[in-house]
PDB file of N, CA and C in Angstrom:
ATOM      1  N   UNK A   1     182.242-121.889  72.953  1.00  0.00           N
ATOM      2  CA  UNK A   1     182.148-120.635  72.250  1.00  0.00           C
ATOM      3  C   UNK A   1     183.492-119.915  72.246  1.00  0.00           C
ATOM      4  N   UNK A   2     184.284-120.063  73.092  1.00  0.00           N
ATOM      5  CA  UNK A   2     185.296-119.485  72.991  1.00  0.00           C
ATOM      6  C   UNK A   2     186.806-120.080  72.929  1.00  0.00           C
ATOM      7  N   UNK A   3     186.525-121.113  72.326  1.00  0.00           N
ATOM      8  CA  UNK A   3     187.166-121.908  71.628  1.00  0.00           C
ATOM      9  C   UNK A   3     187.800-121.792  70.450  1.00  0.00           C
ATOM     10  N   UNK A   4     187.076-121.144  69.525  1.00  0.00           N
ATOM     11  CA  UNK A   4     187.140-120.615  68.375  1.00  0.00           C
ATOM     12  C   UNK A   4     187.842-119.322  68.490  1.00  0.00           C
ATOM     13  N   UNK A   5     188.171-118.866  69.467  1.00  0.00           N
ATOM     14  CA  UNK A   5     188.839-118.023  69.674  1.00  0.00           C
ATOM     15  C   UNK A   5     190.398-117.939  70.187  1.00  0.00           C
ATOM     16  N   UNK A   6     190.400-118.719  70.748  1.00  0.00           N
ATOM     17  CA  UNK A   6     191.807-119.596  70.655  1.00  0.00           C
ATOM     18  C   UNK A   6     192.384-120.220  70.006  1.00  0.00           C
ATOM     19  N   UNK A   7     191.543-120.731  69.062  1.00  0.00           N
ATOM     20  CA  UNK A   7     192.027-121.863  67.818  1.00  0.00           C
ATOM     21  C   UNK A   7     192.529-120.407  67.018  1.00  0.00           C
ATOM     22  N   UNK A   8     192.154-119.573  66.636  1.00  0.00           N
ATOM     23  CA  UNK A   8     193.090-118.668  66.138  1.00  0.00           C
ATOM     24  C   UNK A   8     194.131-117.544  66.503  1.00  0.00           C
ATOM     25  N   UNK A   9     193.780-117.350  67.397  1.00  0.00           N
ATOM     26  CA  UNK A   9     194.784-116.964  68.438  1.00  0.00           C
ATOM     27  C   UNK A   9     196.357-118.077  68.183  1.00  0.00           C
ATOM     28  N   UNK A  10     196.002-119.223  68.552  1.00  0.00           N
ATOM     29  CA  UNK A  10     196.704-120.640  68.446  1.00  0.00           C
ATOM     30  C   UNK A  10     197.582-120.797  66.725  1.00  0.00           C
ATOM     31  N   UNK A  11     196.728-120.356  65.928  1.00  0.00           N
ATOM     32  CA  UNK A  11     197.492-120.799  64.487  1.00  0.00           C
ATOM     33  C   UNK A  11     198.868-119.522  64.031  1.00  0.00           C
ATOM     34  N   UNK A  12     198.877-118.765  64.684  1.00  0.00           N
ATOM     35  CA  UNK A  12     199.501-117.562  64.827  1.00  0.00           C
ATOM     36  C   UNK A  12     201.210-118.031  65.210  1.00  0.00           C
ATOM     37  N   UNK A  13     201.074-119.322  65.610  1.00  0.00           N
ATOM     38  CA  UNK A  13     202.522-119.780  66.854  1.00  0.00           C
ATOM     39  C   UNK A  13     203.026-121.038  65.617  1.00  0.00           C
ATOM     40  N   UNK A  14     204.635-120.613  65.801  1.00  0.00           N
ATOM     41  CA  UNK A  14     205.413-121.030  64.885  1.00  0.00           C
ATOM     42  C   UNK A  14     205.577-120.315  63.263  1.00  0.00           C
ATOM     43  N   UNK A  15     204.728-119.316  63.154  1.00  0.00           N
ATOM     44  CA  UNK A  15     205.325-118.345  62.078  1.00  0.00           C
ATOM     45  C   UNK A  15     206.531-117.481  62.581  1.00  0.00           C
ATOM     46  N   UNK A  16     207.050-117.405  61.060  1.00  0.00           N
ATOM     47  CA  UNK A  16     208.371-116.758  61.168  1.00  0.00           C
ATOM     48  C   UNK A  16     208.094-115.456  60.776  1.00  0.00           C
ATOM     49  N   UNK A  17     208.701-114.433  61.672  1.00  0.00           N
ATOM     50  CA  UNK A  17     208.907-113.004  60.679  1.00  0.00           C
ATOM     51  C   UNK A  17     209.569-112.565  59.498  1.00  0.00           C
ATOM     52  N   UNK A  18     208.344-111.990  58.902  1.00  0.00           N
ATOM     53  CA  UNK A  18     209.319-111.619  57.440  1.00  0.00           C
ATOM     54  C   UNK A  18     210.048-110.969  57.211  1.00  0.00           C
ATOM     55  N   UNK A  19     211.119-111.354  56.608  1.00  0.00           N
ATOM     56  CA  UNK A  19     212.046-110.185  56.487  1.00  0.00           C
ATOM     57  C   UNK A  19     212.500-110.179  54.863  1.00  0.00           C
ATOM     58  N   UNK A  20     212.587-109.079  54.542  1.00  0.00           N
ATOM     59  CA  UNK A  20     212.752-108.272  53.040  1.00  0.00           C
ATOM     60  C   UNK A  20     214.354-108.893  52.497  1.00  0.00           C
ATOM     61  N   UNK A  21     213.873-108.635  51.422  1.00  0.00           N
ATOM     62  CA  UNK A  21     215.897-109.264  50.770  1.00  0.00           C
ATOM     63  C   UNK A  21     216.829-107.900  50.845  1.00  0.00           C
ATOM     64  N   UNK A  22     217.495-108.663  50.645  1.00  0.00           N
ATOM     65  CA  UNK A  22     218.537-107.627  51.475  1.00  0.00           C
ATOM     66  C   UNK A  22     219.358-106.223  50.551  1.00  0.00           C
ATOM     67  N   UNK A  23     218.081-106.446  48.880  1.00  0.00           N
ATOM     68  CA  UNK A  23     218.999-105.060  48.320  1.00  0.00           C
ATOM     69  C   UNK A  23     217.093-104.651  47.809  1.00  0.00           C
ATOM     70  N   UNK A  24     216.229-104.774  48.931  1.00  0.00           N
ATOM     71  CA  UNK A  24     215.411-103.738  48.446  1.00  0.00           C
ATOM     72  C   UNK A  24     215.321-102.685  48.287  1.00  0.00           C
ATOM     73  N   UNK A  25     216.313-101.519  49.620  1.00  0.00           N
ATOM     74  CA  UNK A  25     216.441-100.468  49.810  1.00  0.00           C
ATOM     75  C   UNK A  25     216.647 -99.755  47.997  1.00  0.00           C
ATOM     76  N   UNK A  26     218.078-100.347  48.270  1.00  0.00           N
ATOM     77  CA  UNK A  26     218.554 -99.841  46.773  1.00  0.00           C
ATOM     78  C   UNK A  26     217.884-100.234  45.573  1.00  0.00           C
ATOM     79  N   UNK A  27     217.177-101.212  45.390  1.00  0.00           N
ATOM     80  CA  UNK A  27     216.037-101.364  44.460  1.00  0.00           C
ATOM     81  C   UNK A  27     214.733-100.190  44.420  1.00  0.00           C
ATOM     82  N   UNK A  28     214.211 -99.840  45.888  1.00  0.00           N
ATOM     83  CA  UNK A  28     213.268 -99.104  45.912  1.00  0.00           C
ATOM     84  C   UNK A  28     213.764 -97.122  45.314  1.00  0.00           C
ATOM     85  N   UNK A  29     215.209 -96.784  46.170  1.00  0.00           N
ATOM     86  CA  UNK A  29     215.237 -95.664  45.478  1.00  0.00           C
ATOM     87  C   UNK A  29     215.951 -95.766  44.644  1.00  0.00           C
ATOM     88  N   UNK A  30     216.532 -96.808  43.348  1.00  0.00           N
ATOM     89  CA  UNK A  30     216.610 -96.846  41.732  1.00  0.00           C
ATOM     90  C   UNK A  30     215.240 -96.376  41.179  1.00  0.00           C
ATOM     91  N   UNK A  31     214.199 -96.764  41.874  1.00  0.00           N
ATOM     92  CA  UNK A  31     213.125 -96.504  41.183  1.00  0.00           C
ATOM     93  C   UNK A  31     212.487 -94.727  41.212  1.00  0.00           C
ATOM     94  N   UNK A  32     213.063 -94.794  42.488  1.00  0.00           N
ATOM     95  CA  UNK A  32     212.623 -93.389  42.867  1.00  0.00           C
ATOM     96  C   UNK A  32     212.918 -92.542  41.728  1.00  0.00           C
ATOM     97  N   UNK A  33     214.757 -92.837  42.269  1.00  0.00           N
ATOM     98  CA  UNK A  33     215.521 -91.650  41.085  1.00  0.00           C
ATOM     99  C   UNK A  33     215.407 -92.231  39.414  1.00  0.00           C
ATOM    100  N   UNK A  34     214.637 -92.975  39.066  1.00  0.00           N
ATOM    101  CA  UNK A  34     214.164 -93.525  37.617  1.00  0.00           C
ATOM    102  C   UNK A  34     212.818 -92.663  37.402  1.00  0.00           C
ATOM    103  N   UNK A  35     211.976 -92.855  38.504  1.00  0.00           N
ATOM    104  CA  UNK A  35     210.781 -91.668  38.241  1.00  0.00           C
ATOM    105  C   UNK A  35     211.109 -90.903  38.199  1.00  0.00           C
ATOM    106  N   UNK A  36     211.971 -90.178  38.918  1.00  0.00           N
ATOM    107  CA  UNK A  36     212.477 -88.329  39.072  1.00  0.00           C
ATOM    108  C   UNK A  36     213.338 -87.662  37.767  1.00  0.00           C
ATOM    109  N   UNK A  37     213.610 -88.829  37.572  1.00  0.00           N
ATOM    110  CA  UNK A  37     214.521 -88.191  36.049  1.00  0.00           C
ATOM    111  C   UNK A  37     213.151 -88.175  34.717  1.00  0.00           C
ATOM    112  N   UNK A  38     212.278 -88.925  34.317  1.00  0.00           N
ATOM    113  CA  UNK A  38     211.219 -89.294  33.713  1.00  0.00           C
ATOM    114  C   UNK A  38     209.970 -87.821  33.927  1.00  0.00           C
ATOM    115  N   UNK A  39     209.772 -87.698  35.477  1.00  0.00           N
ATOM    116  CA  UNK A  39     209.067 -86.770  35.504  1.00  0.00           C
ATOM    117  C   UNK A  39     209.790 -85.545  35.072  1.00  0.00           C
ATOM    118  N   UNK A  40     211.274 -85.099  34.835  1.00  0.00           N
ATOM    119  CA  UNK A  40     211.514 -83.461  34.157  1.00  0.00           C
ATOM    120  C   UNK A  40     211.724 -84.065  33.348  1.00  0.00           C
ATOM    121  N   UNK A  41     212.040 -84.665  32.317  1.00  0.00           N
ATOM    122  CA  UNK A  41     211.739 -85.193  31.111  1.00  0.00           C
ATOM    123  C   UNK A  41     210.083 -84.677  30.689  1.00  0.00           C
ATOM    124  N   UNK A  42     209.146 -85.284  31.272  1.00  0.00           N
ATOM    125  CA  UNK A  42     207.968 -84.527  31.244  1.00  0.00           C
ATOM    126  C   UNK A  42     207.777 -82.873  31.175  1.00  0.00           C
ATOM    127  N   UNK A  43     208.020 -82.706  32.099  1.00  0.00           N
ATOM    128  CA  UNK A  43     207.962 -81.472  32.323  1.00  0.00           C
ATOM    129  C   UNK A  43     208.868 -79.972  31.758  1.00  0.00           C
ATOM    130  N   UNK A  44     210.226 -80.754  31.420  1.00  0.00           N
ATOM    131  CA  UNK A  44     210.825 -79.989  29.875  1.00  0.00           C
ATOM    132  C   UNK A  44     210.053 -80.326  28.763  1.00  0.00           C
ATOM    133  N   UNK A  45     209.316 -81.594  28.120  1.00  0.00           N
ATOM    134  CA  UNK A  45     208.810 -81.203  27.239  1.00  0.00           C
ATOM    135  C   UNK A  45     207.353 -80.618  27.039  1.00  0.00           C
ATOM    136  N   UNK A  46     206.805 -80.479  28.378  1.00  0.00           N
ATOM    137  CA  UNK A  46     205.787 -79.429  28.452  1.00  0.00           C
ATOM    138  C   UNK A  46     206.046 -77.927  28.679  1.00  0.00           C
ATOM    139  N   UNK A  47     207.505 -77.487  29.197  1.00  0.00           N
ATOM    140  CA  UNK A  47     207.770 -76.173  28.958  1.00  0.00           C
ATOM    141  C   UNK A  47     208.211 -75.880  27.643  1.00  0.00           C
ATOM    142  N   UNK A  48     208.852 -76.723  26.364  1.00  0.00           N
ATOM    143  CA  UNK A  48     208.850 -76.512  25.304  1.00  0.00           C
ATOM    144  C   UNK A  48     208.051 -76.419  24.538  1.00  0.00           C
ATOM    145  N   UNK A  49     206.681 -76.991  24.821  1.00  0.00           N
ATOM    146  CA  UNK A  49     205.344 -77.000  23.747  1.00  0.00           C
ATOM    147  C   UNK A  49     204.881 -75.488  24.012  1.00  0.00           C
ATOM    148  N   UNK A  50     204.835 -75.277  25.405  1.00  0.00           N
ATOM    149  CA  UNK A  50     204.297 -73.627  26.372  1.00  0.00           C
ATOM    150  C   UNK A  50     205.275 -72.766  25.110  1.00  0.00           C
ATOM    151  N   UNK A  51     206.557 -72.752  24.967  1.00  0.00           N
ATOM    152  CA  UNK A  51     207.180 -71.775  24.483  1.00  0.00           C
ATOM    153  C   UNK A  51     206.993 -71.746  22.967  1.00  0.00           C
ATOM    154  N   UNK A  52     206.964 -73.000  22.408  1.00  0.00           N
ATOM    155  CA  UNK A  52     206.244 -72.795  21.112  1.00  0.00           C
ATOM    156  C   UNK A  52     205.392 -72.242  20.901  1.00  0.00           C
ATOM    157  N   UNK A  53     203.834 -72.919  21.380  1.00  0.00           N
ATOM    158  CA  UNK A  53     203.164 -71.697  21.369  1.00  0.00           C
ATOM    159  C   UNK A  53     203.135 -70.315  21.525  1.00  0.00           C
ATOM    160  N   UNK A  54     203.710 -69.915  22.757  1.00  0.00           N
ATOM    161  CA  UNK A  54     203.807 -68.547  22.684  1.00  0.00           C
ATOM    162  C   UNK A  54     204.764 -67.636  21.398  1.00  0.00           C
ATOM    163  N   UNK A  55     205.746 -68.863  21.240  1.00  0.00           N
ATOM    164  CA  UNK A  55     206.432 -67.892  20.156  1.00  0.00           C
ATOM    165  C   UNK A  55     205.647 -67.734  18.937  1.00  0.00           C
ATOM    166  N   UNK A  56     204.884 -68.969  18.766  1.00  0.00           N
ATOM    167  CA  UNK A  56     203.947 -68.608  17.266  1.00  0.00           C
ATOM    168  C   UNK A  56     202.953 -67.587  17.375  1.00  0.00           C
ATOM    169  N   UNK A  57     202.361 -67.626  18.606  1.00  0.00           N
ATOM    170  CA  UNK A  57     201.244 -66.580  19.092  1.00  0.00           C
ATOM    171  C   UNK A  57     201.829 -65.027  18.700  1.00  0.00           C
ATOM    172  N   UNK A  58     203.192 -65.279  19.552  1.00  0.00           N
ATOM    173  CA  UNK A  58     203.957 -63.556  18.918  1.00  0.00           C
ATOM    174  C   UNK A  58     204.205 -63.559  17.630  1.00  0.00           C
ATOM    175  N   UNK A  59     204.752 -64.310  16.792  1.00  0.00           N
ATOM    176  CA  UNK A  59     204.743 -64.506  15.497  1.00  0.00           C
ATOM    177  C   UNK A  59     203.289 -63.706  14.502  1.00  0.00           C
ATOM    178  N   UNK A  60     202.435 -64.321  14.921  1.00  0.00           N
ATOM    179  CA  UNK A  60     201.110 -64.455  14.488  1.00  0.00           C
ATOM    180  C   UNK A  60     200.780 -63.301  14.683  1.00  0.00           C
ATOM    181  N   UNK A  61     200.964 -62.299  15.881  1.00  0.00           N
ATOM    182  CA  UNK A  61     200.177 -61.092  16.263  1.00  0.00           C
ATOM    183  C   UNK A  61     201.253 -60.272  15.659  1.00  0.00           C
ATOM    184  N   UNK A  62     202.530 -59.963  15.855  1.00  0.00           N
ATOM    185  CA  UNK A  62     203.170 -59.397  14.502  1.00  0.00           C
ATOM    186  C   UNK A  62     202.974 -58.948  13.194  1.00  0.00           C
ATOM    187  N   UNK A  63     203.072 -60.669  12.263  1.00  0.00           N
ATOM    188  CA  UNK A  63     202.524 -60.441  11.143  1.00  0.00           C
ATOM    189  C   UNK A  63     201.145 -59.976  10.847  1.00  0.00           C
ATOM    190  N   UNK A  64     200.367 -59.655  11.774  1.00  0.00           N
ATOM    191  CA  UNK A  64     198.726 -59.351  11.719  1.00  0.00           C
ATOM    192  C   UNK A  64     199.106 -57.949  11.697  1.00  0.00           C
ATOM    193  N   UNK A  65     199.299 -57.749  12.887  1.00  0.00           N
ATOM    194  CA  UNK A  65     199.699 -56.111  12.814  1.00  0.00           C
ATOM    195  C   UNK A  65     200.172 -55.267  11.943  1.00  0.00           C
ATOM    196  N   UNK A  66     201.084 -55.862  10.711  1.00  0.00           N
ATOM    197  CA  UNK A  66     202.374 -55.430  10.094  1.00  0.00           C
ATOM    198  C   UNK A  66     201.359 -55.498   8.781  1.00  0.00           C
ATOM    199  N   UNK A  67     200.659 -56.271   9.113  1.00  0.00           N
ATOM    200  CA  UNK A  67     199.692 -56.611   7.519  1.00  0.00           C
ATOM    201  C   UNK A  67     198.181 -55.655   7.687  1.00  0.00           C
ATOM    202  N   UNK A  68     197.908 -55.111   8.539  1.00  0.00           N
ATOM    203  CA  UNK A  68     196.367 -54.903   8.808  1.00  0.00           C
ATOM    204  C   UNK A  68     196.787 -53.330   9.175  1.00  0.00           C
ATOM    205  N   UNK A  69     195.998 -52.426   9.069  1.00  0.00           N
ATOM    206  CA  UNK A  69     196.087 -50.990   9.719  1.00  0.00           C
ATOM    207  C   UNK A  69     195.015 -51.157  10.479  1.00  0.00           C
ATOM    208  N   UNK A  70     195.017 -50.101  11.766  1.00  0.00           N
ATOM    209  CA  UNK A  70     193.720 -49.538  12.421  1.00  0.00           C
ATOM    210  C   UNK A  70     192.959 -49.033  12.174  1.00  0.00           C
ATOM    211  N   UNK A  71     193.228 -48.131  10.970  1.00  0.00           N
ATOM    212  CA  UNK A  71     192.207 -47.326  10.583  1.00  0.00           C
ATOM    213  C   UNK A  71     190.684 -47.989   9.941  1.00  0.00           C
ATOM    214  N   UNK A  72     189.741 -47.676  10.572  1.00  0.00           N
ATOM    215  CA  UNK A  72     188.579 -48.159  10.094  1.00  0.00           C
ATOM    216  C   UNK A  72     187.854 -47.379   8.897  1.00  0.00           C
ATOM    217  N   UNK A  73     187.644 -48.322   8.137  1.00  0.00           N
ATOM    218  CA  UNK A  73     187.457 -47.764   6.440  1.00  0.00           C
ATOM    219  C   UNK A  73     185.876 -46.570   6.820  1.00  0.00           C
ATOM    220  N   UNK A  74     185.926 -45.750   6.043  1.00  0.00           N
ATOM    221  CA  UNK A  74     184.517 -45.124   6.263  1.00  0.00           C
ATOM    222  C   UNK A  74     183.422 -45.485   5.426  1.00  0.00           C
ATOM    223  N   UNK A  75     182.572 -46.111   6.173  1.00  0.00           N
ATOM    224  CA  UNK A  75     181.475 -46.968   5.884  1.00  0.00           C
ATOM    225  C   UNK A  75     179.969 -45.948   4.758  1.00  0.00           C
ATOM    226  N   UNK A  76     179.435 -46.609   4.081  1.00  0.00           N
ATOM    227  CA  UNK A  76     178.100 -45.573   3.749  1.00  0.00           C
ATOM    228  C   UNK A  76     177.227 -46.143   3.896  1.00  0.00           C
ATOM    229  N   UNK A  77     176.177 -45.685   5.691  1.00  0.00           N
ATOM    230  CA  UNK A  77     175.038 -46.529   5.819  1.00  0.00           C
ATOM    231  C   UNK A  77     173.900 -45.467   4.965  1.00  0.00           C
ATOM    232  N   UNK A  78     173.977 -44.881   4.358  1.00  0.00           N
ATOM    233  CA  UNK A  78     173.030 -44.091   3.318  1.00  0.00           C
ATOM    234  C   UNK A  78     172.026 -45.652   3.107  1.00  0.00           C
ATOM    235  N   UNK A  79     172.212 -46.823   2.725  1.00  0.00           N
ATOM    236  CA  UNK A  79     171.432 -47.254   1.866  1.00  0.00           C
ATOM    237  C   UNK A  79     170.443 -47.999   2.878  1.00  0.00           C
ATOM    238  N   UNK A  80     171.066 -48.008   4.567  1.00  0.00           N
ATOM    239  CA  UNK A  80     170.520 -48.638   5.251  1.00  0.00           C
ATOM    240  C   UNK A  80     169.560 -47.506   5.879  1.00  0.00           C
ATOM    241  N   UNK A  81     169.604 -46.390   6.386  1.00  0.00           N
ATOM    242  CA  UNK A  81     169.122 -45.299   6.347  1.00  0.00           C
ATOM    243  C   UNK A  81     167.819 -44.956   5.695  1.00  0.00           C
ATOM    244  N   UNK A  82     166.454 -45.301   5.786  1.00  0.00           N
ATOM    245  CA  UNK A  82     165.293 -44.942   4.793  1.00  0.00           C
ATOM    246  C   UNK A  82     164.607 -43.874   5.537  1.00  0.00           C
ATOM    247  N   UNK A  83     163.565 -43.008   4.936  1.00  0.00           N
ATOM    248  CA  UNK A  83     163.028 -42.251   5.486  1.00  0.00           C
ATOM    249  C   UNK A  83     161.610 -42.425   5.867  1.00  0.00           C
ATOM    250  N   UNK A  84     161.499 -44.041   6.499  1.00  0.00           N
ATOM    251  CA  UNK A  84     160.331 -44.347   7.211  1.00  0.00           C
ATOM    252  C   UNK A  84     160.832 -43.662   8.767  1.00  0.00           C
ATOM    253  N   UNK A  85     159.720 -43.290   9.288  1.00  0.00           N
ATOM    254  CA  UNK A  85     159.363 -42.592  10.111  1.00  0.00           C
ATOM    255  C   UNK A  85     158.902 -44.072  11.424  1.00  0.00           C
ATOM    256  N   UNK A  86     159.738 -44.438  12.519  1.00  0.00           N
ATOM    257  CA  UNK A  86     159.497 -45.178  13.364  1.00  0.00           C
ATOM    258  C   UNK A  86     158.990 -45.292  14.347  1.00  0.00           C
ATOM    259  N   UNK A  87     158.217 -43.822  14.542  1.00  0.00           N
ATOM    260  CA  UNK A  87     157.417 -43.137  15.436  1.00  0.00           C
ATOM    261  C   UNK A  87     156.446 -41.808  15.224  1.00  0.00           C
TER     262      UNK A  87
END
C-alpha cells in the first residue's frame, strides 16, 4: 500500500529545474508598457466623445433658449369649463 507512494515520490528524481529564457523580463514589461500606452489611447478617446457630447448638449440648450420664450401663452379653458354641476 505504500508503495504507490514512493513510486511517486521516486519519479520526481532526475528532473531538471526550469529556468525561463533569458530576455523574458524585457519581453514581459514591452508588454506592460504596450498595454499602458493602448489603455490612454482608450481613455483619451473616451474623454473626447464625454466632451462632444457635452458641447452639443450646450449647443442644443442655447439654441432652444434663443429660439423659445418663457412666457406661457394664455390659454382659454372656457370651452372645457361646462356648467354641469359635479355635486
Amino acid at each position: 500500500m505504500e508503495n504507490w507512494k514512493n513510486q511517486i515520490l521516486n519519479s520526481l528524481e532526475g528532473l531538471e529545474r526550469a529556468n525561463p529564457p533569458a530576455d523574458v523580463l524585457q519581453k514581459i514589461q514591452q508588454k506592460i508598457k504596450e498595454q499602458n500606452e493602448a489603455n490612454k489611447r482608450q481613455w483619451l478617446a473616451v474623454a473626447a466623445a464625454v466632451i462632444i457630447v457635452a458641447c452639443a448638449n450646450i449647443l442644443l440648450i442655447t439654441n432652444y433658449d434663443a429660439n423659445h420664450s418663457y412666457e406661457e401663452p394664455q390659454k382659454d379653458y372656457s370651452e372645457l369649463v361646462s356648467d354641469y354641476s359635479l355635486y
